[in-house]
C-alpha atoms as a PDB file:
ATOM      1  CA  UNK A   1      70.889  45.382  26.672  1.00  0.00           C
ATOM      2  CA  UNK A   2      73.916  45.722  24.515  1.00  0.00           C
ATOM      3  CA  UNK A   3      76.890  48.187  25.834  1.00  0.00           C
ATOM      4  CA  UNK A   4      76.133  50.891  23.070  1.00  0.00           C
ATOM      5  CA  UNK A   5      71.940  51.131  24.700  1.00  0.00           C
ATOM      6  CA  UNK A   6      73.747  51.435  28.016  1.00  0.00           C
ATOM      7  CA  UNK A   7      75.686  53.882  27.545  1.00  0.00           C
ATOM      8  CA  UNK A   8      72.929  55.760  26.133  1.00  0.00           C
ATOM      9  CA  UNK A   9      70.932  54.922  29.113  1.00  0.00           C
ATOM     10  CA  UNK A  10      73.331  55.995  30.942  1.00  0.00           C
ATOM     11  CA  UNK A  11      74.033  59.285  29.600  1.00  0.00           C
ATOM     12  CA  UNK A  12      70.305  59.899  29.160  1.00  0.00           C
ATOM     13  CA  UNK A  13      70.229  59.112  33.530  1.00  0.00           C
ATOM     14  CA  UNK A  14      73.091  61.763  33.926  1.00  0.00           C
ATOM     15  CA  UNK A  15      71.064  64.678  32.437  1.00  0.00           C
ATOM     16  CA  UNK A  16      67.773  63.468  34.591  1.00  0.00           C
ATOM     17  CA  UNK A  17      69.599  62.925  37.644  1.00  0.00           C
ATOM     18  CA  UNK A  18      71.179  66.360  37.786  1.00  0.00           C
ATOM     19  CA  UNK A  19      70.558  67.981  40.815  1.00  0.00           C
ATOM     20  CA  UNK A  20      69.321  64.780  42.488  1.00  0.00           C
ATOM     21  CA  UNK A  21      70.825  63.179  45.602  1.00  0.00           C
ATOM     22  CA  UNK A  22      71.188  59.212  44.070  1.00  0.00           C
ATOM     23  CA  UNK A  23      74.857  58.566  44.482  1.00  0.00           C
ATOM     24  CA  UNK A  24      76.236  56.198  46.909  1.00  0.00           C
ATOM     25  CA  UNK A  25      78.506  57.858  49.575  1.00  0.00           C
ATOM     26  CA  UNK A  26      82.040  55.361  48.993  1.00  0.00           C
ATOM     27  CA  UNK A  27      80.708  53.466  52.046  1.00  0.00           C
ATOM     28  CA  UNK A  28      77.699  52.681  50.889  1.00  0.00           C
ATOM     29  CA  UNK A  29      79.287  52.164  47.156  1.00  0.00           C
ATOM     30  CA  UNK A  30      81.286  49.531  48.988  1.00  0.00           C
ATOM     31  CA  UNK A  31      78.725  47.627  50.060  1.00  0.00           C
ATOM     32  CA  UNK A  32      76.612  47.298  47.310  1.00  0.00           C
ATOM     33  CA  UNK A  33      74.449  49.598  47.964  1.00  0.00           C
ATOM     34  CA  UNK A  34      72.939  52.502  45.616  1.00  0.00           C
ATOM     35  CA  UNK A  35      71.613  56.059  47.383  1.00  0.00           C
ATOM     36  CA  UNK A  36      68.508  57.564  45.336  1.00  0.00           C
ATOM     37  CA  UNK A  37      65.777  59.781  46.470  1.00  0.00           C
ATOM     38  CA  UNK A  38      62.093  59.042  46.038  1.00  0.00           C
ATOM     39  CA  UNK A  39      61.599  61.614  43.237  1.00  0.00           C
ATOM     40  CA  UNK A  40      64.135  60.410  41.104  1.00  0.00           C
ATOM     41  CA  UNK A  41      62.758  56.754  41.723  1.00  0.00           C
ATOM     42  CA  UNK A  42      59.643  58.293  40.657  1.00  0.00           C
ATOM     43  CA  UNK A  43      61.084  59.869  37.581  1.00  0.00           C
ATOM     44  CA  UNK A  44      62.450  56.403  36.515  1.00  0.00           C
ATOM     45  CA  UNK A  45      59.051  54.231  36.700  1.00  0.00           C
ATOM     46  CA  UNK A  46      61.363  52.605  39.733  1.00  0.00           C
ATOM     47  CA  UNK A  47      58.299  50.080  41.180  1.00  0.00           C
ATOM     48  CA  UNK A  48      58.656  46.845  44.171  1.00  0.00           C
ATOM     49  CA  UNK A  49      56.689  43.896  44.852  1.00  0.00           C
ATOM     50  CA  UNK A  50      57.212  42.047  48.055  1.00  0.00           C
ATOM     51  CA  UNK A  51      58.574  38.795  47.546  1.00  0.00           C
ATOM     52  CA  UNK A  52      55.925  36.208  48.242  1.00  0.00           C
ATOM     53  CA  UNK A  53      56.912  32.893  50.569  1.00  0.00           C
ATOM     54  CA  UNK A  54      56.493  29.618  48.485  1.00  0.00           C
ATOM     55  CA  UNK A  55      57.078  26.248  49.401  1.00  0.00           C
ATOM     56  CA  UNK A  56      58.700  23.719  46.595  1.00  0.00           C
ATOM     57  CA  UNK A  57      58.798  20.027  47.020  1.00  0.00           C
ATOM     58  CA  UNK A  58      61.406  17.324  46.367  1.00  0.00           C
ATOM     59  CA  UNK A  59      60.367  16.015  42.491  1.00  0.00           C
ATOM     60  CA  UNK A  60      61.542  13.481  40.448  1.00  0.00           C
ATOM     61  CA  UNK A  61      61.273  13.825  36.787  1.00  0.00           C
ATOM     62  CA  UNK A  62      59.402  10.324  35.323  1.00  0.00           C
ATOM     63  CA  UNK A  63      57.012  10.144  31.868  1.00  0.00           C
ATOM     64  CA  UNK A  64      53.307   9.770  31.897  1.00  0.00           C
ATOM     65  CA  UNK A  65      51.915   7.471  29.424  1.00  0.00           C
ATOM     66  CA  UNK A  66      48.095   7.634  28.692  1.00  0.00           C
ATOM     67  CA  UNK A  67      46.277   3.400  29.174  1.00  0.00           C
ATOM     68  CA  UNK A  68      44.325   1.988  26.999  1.00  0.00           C
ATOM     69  CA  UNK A  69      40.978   1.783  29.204  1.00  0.00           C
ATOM     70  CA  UNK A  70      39.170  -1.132  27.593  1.00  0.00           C
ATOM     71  CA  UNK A  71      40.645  -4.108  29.144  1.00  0.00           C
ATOM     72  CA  UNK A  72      39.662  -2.739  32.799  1.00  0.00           C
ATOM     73  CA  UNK A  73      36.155  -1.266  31.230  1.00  0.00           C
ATOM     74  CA  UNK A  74      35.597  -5.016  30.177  1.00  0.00           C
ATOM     75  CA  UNK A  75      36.565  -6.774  33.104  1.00  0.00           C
ATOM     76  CA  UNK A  76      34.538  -4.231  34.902  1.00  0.00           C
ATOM     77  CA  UNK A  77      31.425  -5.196  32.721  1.00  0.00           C
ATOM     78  CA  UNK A  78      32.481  -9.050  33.557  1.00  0.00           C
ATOM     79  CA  UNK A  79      32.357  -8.477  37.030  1.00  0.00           C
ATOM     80  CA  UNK A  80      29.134  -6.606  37.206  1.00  0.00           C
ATOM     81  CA  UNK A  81      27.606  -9.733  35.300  1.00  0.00           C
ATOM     82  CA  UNK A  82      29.196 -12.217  38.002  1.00  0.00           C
ATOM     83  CA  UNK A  83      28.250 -10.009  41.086  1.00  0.00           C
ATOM     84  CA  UNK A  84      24.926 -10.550  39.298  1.00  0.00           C
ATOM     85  CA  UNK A  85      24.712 -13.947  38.920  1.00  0.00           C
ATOM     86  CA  UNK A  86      26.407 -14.446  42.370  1.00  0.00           C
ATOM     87  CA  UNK A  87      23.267 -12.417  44.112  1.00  0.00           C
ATOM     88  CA  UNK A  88      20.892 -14.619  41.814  1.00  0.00           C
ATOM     89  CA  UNK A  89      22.249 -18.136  43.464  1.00  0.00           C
ATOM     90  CA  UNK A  90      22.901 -16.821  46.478  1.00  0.00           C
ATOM     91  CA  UNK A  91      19.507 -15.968  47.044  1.00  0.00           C
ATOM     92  CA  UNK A  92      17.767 -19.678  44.778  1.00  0.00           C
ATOM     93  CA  UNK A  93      20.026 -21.533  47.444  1.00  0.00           C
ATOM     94  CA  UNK A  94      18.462 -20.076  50.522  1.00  0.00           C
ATOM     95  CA  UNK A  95      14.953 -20.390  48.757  1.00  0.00           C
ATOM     96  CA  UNK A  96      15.703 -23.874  48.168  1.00  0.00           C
ATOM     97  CA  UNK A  97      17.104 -24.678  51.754  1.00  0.00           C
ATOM     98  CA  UNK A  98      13.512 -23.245  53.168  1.00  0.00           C
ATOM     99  CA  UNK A  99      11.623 -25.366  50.796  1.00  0.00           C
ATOM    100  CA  UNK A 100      13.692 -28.727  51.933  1.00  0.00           C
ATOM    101  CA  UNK A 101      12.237 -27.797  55.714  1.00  0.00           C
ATOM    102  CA  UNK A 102       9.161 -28.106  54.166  1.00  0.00           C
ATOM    103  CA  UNK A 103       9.981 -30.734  52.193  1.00  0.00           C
ATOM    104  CA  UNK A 104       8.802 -28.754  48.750  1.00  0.00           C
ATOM    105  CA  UNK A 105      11.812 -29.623  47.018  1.00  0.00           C
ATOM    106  CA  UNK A 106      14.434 -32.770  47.145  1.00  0.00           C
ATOM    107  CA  UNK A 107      17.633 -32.624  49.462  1.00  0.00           C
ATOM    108  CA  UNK A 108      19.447 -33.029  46.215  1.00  0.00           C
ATOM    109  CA  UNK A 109      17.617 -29.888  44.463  1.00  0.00           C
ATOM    110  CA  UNK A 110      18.862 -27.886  47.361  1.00  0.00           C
ATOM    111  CA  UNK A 111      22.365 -29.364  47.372  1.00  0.00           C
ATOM    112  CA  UNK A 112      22.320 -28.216  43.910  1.00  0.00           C
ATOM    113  CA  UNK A 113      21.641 -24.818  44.716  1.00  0.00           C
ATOM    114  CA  UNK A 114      24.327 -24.092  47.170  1.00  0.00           C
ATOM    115  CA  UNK A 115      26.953 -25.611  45.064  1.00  0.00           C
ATOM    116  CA  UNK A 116      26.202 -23.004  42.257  1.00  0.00           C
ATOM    117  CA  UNK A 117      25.665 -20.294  44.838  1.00  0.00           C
ATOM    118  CA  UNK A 118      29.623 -21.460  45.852  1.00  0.00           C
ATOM    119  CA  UNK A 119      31.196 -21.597  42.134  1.00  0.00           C
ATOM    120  CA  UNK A 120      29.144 -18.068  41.240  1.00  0.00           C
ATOM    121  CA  UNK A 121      30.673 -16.781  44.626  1.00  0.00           C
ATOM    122  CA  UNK A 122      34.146 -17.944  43.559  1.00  0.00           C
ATOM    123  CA  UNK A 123      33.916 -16.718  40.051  1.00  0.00           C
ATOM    124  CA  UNK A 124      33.325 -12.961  41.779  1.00  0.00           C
ATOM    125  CA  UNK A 125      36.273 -13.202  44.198  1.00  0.00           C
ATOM    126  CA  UNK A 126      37.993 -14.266  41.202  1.00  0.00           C
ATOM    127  CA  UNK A 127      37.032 -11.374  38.980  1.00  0.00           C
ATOM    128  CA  UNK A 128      37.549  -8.917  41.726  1.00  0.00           C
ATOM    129  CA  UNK A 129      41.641 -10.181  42.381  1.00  0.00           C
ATOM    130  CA  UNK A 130      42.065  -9.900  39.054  1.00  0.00           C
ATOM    131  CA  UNK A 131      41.503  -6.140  38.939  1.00  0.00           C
ATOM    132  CA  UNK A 132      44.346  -5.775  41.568  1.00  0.00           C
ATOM    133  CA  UNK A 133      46.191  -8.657  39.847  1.00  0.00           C
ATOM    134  CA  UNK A 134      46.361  -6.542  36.368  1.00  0.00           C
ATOM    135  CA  UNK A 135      45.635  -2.989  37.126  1.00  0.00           C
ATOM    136  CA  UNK A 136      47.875  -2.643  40.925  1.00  0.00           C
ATOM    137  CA  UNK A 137      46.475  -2.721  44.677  1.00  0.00           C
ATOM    138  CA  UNK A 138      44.946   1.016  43.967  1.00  0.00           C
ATOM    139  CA  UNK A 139      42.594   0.060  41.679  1.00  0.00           C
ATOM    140  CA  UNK A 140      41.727  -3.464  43.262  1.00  0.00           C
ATOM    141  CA  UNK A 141      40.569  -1.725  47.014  1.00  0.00           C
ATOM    142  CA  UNK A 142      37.990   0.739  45.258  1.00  0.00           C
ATOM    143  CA  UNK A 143      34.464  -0.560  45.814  1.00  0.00           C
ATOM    144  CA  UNK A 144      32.433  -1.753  42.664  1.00  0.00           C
ATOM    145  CA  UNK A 145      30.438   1.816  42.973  1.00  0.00           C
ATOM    146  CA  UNK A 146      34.071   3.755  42.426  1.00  0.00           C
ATOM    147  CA  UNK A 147      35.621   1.878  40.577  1.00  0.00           C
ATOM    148  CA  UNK A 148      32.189   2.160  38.274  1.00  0.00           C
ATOM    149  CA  UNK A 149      32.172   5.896  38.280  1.00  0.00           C
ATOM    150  CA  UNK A 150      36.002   6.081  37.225  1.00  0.00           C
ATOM    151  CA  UNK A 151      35.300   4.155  33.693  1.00  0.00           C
ATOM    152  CA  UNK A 152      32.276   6.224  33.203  1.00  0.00           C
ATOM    153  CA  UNK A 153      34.289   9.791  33.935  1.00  0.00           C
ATOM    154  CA  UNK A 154      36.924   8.003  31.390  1.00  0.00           C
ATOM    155  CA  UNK A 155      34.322   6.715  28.754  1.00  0.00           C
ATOM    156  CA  UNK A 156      33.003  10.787  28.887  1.00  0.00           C
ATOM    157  CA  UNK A 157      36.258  12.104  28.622  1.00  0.00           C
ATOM    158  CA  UNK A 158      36.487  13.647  32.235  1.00  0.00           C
ATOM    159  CA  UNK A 159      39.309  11.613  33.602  1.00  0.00           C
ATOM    160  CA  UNK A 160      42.529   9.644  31.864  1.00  0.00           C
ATOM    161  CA  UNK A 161      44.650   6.700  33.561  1.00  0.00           C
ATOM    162  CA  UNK A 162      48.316   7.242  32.897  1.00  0.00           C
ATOM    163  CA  UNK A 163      50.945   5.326  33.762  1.00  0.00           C
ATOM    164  CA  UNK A 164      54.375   7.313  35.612  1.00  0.00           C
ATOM    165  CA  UNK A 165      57.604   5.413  35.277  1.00  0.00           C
ATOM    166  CA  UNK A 166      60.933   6.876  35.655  1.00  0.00           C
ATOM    167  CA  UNK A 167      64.495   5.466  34.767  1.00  0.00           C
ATOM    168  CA  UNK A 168      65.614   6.135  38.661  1.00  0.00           C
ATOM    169  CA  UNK A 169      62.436   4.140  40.012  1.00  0.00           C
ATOM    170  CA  UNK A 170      59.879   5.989  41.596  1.00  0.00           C
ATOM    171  CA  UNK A 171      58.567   6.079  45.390  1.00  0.00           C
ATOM    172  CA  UNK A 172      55.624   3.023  46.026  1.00  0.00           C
ATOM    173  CA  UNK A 173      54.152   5.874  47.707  1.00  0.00           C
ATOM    174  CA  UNK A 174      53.459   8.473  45.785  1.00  0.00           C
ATOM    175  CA  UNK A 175      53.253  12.342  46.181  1.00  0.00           C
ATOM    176  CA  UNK A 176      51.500  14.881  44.299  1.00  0.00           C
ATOM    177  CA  UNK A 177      52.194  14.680  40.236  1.00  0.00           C
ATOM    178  CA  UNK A 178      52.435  17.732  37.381  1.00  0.00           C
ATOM    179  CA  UNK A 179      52.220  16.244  34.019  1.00  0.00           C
ATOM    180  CA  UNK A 180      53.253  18.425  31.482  1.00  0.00           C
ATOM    181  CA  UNK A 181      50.028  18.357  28.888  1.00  0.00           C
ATOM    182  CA  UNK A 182      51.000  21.241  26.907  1.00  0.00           C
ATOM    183  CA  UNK A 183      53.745  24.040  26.062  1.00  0.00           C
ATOM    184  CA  UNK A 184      52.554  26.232  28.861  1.00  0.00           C
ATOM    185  CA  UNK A 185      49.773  23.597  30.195  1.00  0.00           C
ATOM    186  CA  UNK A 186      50.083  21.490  33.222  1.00  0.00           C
ATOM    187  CA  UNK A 187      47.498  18.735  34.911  1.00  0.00           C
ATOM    188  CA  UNK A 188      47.531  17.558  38.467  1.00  0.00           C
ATOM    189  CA  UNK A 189      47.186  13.760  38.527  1.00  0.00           C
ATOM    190  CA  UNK A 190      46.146  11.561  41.519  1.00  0.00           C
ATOM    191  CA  UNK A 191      47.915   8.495  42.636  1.00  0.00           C
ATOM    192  CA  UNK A 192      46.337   5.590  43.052  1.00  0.00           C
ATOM    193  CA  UNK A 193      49.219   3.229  43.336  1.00  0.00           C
ATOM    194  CA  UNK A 194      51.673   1.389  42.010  1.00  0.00           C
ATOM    195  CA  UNK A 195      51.647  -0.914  39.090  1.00  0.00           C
ATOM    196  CA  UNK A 196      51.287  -4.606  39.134  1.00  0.00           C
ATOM    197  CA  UNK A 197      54.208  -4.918  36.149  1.00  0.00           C
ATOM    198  CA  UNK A 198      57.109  -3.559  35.766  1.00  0.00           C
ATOM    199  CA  UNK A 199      57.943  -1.568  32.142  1.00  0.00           C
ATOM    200  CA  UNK A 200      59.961  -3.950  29.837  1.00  0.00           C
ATOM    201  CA  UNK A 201      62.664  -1.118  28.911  1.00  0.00           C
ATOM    202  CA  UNK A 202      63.055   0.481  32.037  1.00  0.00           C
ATOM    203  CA  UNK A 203      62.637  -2.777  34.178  1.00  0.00           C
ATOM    204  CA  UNK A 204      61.158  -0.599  37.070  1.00  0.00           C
ATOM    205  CA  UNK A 205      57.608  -0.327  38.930  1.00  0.00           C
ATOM    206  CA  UNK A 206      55.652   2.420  37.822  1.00  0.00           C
ATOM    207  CA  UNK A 207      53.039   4.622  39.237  1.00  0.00           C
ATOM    208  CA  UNK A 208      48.695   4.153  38.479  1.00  0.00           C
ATOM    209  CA  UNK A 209      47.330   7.063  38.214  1.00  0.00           C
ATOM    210  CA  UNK A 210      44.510   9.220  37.162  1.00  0.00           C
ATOM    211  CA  UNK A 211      44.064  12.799  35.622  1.00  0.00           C
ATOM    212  CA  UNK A 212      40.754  14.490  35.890  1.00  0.00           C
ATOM    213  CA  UNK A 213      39.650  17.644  34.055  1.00  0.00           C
ATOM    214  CA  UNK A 214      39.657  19.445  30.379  1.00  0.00           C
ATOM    215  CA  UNK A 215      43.516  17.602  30.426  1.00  0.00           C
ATOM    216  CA  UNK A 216      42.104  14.351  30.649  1.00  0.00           C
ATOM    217  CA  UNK A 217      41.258  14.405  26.753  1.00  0.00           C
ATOM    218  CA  UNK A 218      45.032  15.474  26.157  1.00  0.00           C
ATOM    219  CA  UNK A 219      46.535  11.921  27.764  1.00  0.00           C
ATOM    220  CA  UNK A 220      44.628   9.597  25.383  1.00  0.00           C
ATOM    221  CA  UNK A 221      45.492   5.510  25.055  1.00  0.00           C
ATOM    222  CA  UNK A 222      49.530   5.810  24.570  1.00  0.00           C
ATOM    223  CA  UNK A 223      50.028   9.946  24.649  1.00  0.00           C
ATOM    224  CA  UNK A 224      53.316  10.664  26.599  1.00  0.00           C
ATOM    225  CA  UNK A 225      54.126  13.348  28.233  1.00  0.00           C
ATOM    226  CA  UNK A 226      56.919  14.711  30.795  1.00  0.00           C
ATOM    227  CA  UNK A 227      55.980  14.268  34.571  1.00  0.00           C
ATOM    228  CA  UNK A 228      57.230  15.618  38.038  1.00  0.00           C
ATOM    229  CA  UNK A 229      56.212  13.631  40.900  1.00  0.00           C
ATOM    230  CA  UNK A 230      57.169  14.789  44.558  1.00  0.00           C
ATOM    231  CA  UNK A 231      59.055  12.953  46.356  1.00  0.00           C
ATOM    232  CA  UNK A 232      60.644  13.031  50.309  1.00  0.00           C
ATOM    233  CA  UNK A 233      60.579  16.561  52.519  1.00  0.00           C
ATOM    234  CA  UNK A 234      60.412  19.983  50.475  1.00  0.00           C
ATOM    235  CA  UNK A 235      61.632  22.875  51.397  1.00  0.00           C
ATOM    236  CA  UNK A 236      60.538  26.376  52.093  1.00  0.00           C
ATOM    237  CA  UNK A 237      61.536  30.106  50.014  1.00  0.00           C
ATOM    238  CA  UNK A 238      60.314  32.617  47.825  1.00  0.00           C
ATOM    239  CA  UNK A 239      59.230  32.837  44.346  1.00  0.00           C
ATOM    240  CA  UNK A 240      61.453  35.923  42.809  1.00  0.00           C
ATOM    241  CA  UNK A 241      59.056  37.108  40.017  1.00  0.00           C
ATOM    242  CA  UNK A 242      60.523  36.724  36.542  1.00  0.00           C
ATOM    243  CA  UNK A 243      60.234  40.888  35.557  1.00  0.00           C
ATOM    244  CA  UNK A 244      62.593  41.316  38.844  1.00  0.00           C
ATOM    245  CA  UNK A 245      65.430  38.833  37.573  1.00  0.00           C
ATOM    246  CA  UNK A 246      68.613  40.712  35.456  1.00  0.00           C
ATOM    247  CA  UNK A 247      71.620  38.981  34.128  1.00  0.00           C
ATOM    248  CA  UNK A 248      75.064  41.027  34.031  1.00  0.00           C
ATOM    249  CA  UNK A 249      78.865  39.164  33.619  1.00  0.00           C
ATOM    250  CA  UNK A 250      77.583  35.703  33.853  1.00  0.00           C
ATOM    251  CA  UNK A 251      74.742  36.394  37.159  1.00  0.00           C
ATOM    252  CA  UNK A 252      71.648  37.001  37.519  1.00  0.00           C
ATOM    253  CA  UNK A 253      70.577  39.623  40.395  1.00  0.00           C
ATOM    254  CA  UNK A 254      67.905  41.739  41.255  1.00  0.00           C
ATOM    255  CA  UNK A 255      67.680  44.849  43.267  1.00  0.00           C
ATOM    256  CA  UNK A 256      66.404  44.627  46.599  1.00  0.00           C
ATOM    257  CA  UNK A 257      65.078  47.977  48.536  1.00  0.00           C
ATOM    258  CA  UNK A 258      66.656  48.216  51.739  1.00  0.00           C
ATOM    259  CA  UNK A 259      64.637  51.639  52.911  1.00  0.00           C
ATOM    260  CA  UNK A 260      62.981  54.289  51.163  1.00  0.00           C
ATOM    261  CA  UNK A 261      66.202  55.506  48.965  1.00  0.00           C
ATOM    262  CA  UNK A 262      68.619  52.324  49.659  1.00  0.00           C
ATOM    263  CA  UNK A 263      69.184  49.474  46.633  1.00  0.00           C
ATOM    264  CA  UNK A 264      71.122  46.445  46.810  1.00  0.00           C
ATOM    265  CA  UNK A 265      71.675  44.612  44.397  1.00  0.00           C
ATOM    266  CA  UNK A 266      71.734  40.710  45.399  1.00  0.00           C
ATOM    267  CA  UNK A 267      72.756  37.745  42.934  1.00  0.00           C
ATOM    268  CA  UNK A 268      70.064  35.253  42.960  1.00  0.00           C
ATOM    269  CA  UNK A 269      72.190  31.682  43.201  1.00  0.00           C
ATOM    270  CA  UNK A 270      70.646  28.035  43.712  1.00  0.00           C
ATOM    271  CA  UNK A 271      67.463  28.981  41.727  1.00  0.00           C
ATOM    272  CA  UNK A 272      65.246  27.070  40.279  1.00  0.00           C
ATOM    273  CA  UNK A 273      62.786  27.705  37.375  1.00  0.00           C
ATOM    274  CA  UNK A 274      58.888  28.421  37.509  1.00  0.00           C
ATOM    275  CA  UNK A 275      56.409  29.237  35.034  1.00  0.00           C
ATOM    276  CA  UNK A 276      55.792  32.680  37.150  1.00  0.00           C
ATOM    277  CA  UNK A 277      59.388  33.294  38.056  1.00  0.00           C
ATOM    278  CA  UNK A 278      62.409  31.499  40.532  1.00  0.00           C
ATOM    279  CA  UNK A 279      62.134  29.930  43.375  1.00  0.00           C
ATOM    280  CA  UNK A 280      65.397  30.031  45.783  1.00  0.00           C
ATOM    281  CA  UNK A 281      65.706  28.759  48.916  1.00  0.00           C
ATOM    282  CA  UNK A 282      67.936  31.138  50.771  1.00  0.00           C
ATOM    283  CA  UNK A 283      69.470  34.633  50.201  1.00  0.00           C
ATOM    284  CA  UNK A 284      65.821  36.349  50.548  1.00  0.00           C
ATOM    285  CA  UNK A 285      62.999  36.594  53.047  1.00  0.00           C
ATOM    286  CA  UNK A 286      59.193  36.376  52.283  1.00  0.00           C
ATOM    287  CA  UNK A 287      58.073  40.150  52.200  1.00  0.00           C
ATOM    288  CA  UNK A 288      61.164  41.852  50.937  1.00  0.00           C
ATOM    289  CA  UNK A 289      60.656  44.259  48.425  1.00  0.00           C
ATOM    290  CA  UNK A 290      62.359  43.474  44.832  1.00  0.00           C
ATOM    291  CA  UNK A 291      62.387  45.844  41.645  1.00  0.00           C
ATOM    292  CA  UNK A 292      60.116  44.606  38.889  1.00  0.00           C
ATOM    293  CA  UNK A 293      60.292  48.079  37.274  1.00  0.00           C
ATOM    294  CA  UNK A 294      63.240  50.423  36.652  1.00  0.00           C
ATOM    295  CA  UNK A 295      65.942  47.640  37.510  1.00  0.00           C
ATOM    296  CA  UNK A 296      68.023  48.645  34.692  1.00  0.00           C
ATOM    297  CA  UNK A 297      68.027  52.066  35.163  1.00  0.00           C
ATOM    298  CA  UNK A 298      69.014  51.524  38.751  1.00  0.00           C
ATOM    299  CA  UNK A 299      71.812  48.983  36.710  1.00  0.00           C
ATOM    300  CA  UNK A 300      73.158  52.055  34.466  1.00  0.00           C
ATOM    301  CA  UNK A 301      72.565  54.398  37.486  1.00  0.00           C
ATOM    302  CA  UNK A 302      75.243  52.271  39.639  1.00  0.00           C
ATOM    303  CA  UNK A 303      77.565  50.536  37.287  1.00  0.00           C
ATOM    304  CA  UNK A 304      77.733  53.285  34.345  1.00  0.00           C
ATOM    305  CA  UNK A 305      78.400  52.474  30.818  1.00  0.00           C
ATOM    306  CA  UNK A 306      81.445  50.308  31.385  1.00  0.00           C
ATOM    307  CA  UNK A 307      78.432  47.104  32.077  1.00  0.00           C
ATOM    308  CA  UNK A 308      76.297  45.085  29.707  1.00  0.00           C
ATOM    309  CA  UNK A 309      73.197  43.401  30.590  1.00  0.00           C
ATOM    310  CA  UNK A 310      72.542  40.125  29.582  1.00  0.00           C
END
C-alpha cells in the first residue's frame, strides 16, 4: 500500500475512530502494543485465526528424473520365463529319479534331468541378481508377485519410477520425497532405495523411487522435475497463514491479539515458505491468535501516515 492510500486510510480511521477508546496509553505504545475496543475491531472487519502447530522436516533439494521402464519390464518377462522353466526341470528331475527306483528309465536319463534342473535353477538366481545388480537392492528384495504388480501399475499409468540425485549426495536412507509435478502441483514419492550407478555428471548415488497416483503420468521416461527429500531430525512450529503476513521498512510482521482489545505487532524472522503460508520455528506458540483480516487498518491505526506497506 503506497504512502498516498495510507494516508487516506488513515485519515478515513480518524473520522471512524472518533469517540472510540483504541489508542495506546505511552506504556503500552512503548511496548508495541495497540489499545482498541471490540466495536471498533468490529467496525474494521478486524478477524483472528489461531495459529495452527506444524512440524517441518530437514530437506534437501535433489531432481527427479522419470526411467525408462522397459529394460526392468523385460527382464521381468525373462525371469518369469526362467522361474518357468526352472519349476518344469525341477519337477522332470524328481519324476525321473522315481522312475530309476523302478528302473523305468536309465541312470543316465535321470542324471540328465538333474543337471538341467541345476543350469535352469542357476539361470533364475541369475536373472533375479541382476534386478538388484541394475535397478539397486530396493527393487532386487521385492518378491516376483510385487515386483509384478509395480510394472503393471507403471504399464497402466498408475505409478512412475524416478530417479532423485542431488549435487550434495543424498542420504542411502531415504526420507519422505515432494516432487514438484506442476506450478502449484506436488506428488509424494516412495523410496525404495538407492541406485546401483552413480550419475555420470554429478558422480553421486542417487535415490530409486516410485510415484503413485494421477502424478505418475506427469514423470514420464526422462521428465525432470525439482525434488525435496527429508533428511536428519525436523523440527517443530507453526504455519503463519499467508493473509496474516505484512511487510513494512524491510519486515514482515503480523499482529498478534494479546486479549480482547490488545495488538502486538511481532516481526516474523527465520521463516520459511509454504504453499498455505510460513512456517517459523520460534517467536509464536500453536494457538495464538493472528490477524488475517483488518491488519492494515490496525497498521494505519498505530503507525499513522508517516508508514508504507510493502
Amino acid at each position: 500500500m503506497k504512502a498516498h492510500r495510507l494516508a487516506a486510510l488513515a485519515g478515513a480511521l480518524g473520522v471512524l475512530l472518533a469517540g472510540h477508546a483504541w489508542a495506546a496509553p505511552a506504556a503500552e505504545a512503548a511496548a508495541g502494543l495497540l489499545a482498541m475496543d471490540a466495536r471498533t475491531q468490529a467496525r474494521l472487519g478486524v478477524a483472528v485465526v489461531a495459529l495452527p502447530s506444524a512440524y517441518r522436516s530437514s530437506t534437501q533439494t535433489a531432481f527427479a528424473r522419470g526411467l525408462d521402464p522397459g529394460p526392468l519390464a523385460q527382464l521381468d518377462s525373462d525371469l518369469s520365463a526362467a522361474r518357468a522353466a526352472a519349476q518344469a526341470s525341477a519337477a522332470e528331475a524328481a519324476r525321473t529319479k522315481a522312475l530309476v527306483a523302478d528302473q523305468t528309465v536309465s541312470k543316465q536319463v535321470a542324471e540328465t534331468a538333474q543337471s538341467q534342473a541345476r543350469q535352469d535353477a542357476l539361470k533364475l538366481k541369475l536373472l533375479r541378481q541382476r534386478v538388484g545388480l541394475e535397478w539397486g537392492p530396493g527393487l532386487g528384495k521385492l518378491s516376483d508377485a510385487a515386483r509384478g504388480k509395480l510394472i503393471a501399475d507403471i504399464v497402466a499409468g498408475r505409478a512412475a519410477l524416478v530417479r532423485l540425485d542431488s549435487g550434495q549426495g543424498l542420504p542411502l536412507g531415504g526420507g519422505s520425497v515432494l516432487i514438484q509435478t506442476g506450478a502449484d502441483q506436488t506428488a509424494a514419492a516412495t523410496i525404495l532405495g538407492p541406485t546401483r550407478a552413480a550419475d555420470p555428471r554429478l558422480q553421486s548415488t542417487g535415490l530409486l523411487a516410485v510415484v503413485r497416483g494421477p502424478a505418475a503420468l506427469r514423470m514420464a521416461s526422462g521428465a525432470v522435475a525439482p525434488a525435496s527429500v527429508a533428511v536428519g531430525a525436523g523440527a517443530s512450529g507453526v504455519t503463519i497463514p499467508r493473509a496474516a503476513l505484512m511487510r513494512s521498512g524491510g519486515q514482515t510482521f503480523v499482529y498478534v491479539r494479546r486479549d480482547a482489545t490488545h495488538f502486538e505487532r511481532r516481526v516474523v524472522s527465520g521463516g520459511v515458505a509454504e504453499p498455505d503460508g510460513v512456517f517459523v520455528r520460534a517467536g509464536f506458540r500453536p494457538g495464538e491468535p493472528v490477524v488475517t483480516a483488518g491488519a492494515a487498518q490496525l497498521f494505519a491505526a498505530q503507525s499513522g501516515a508517516g508508514k508504507d506497506v510493502d
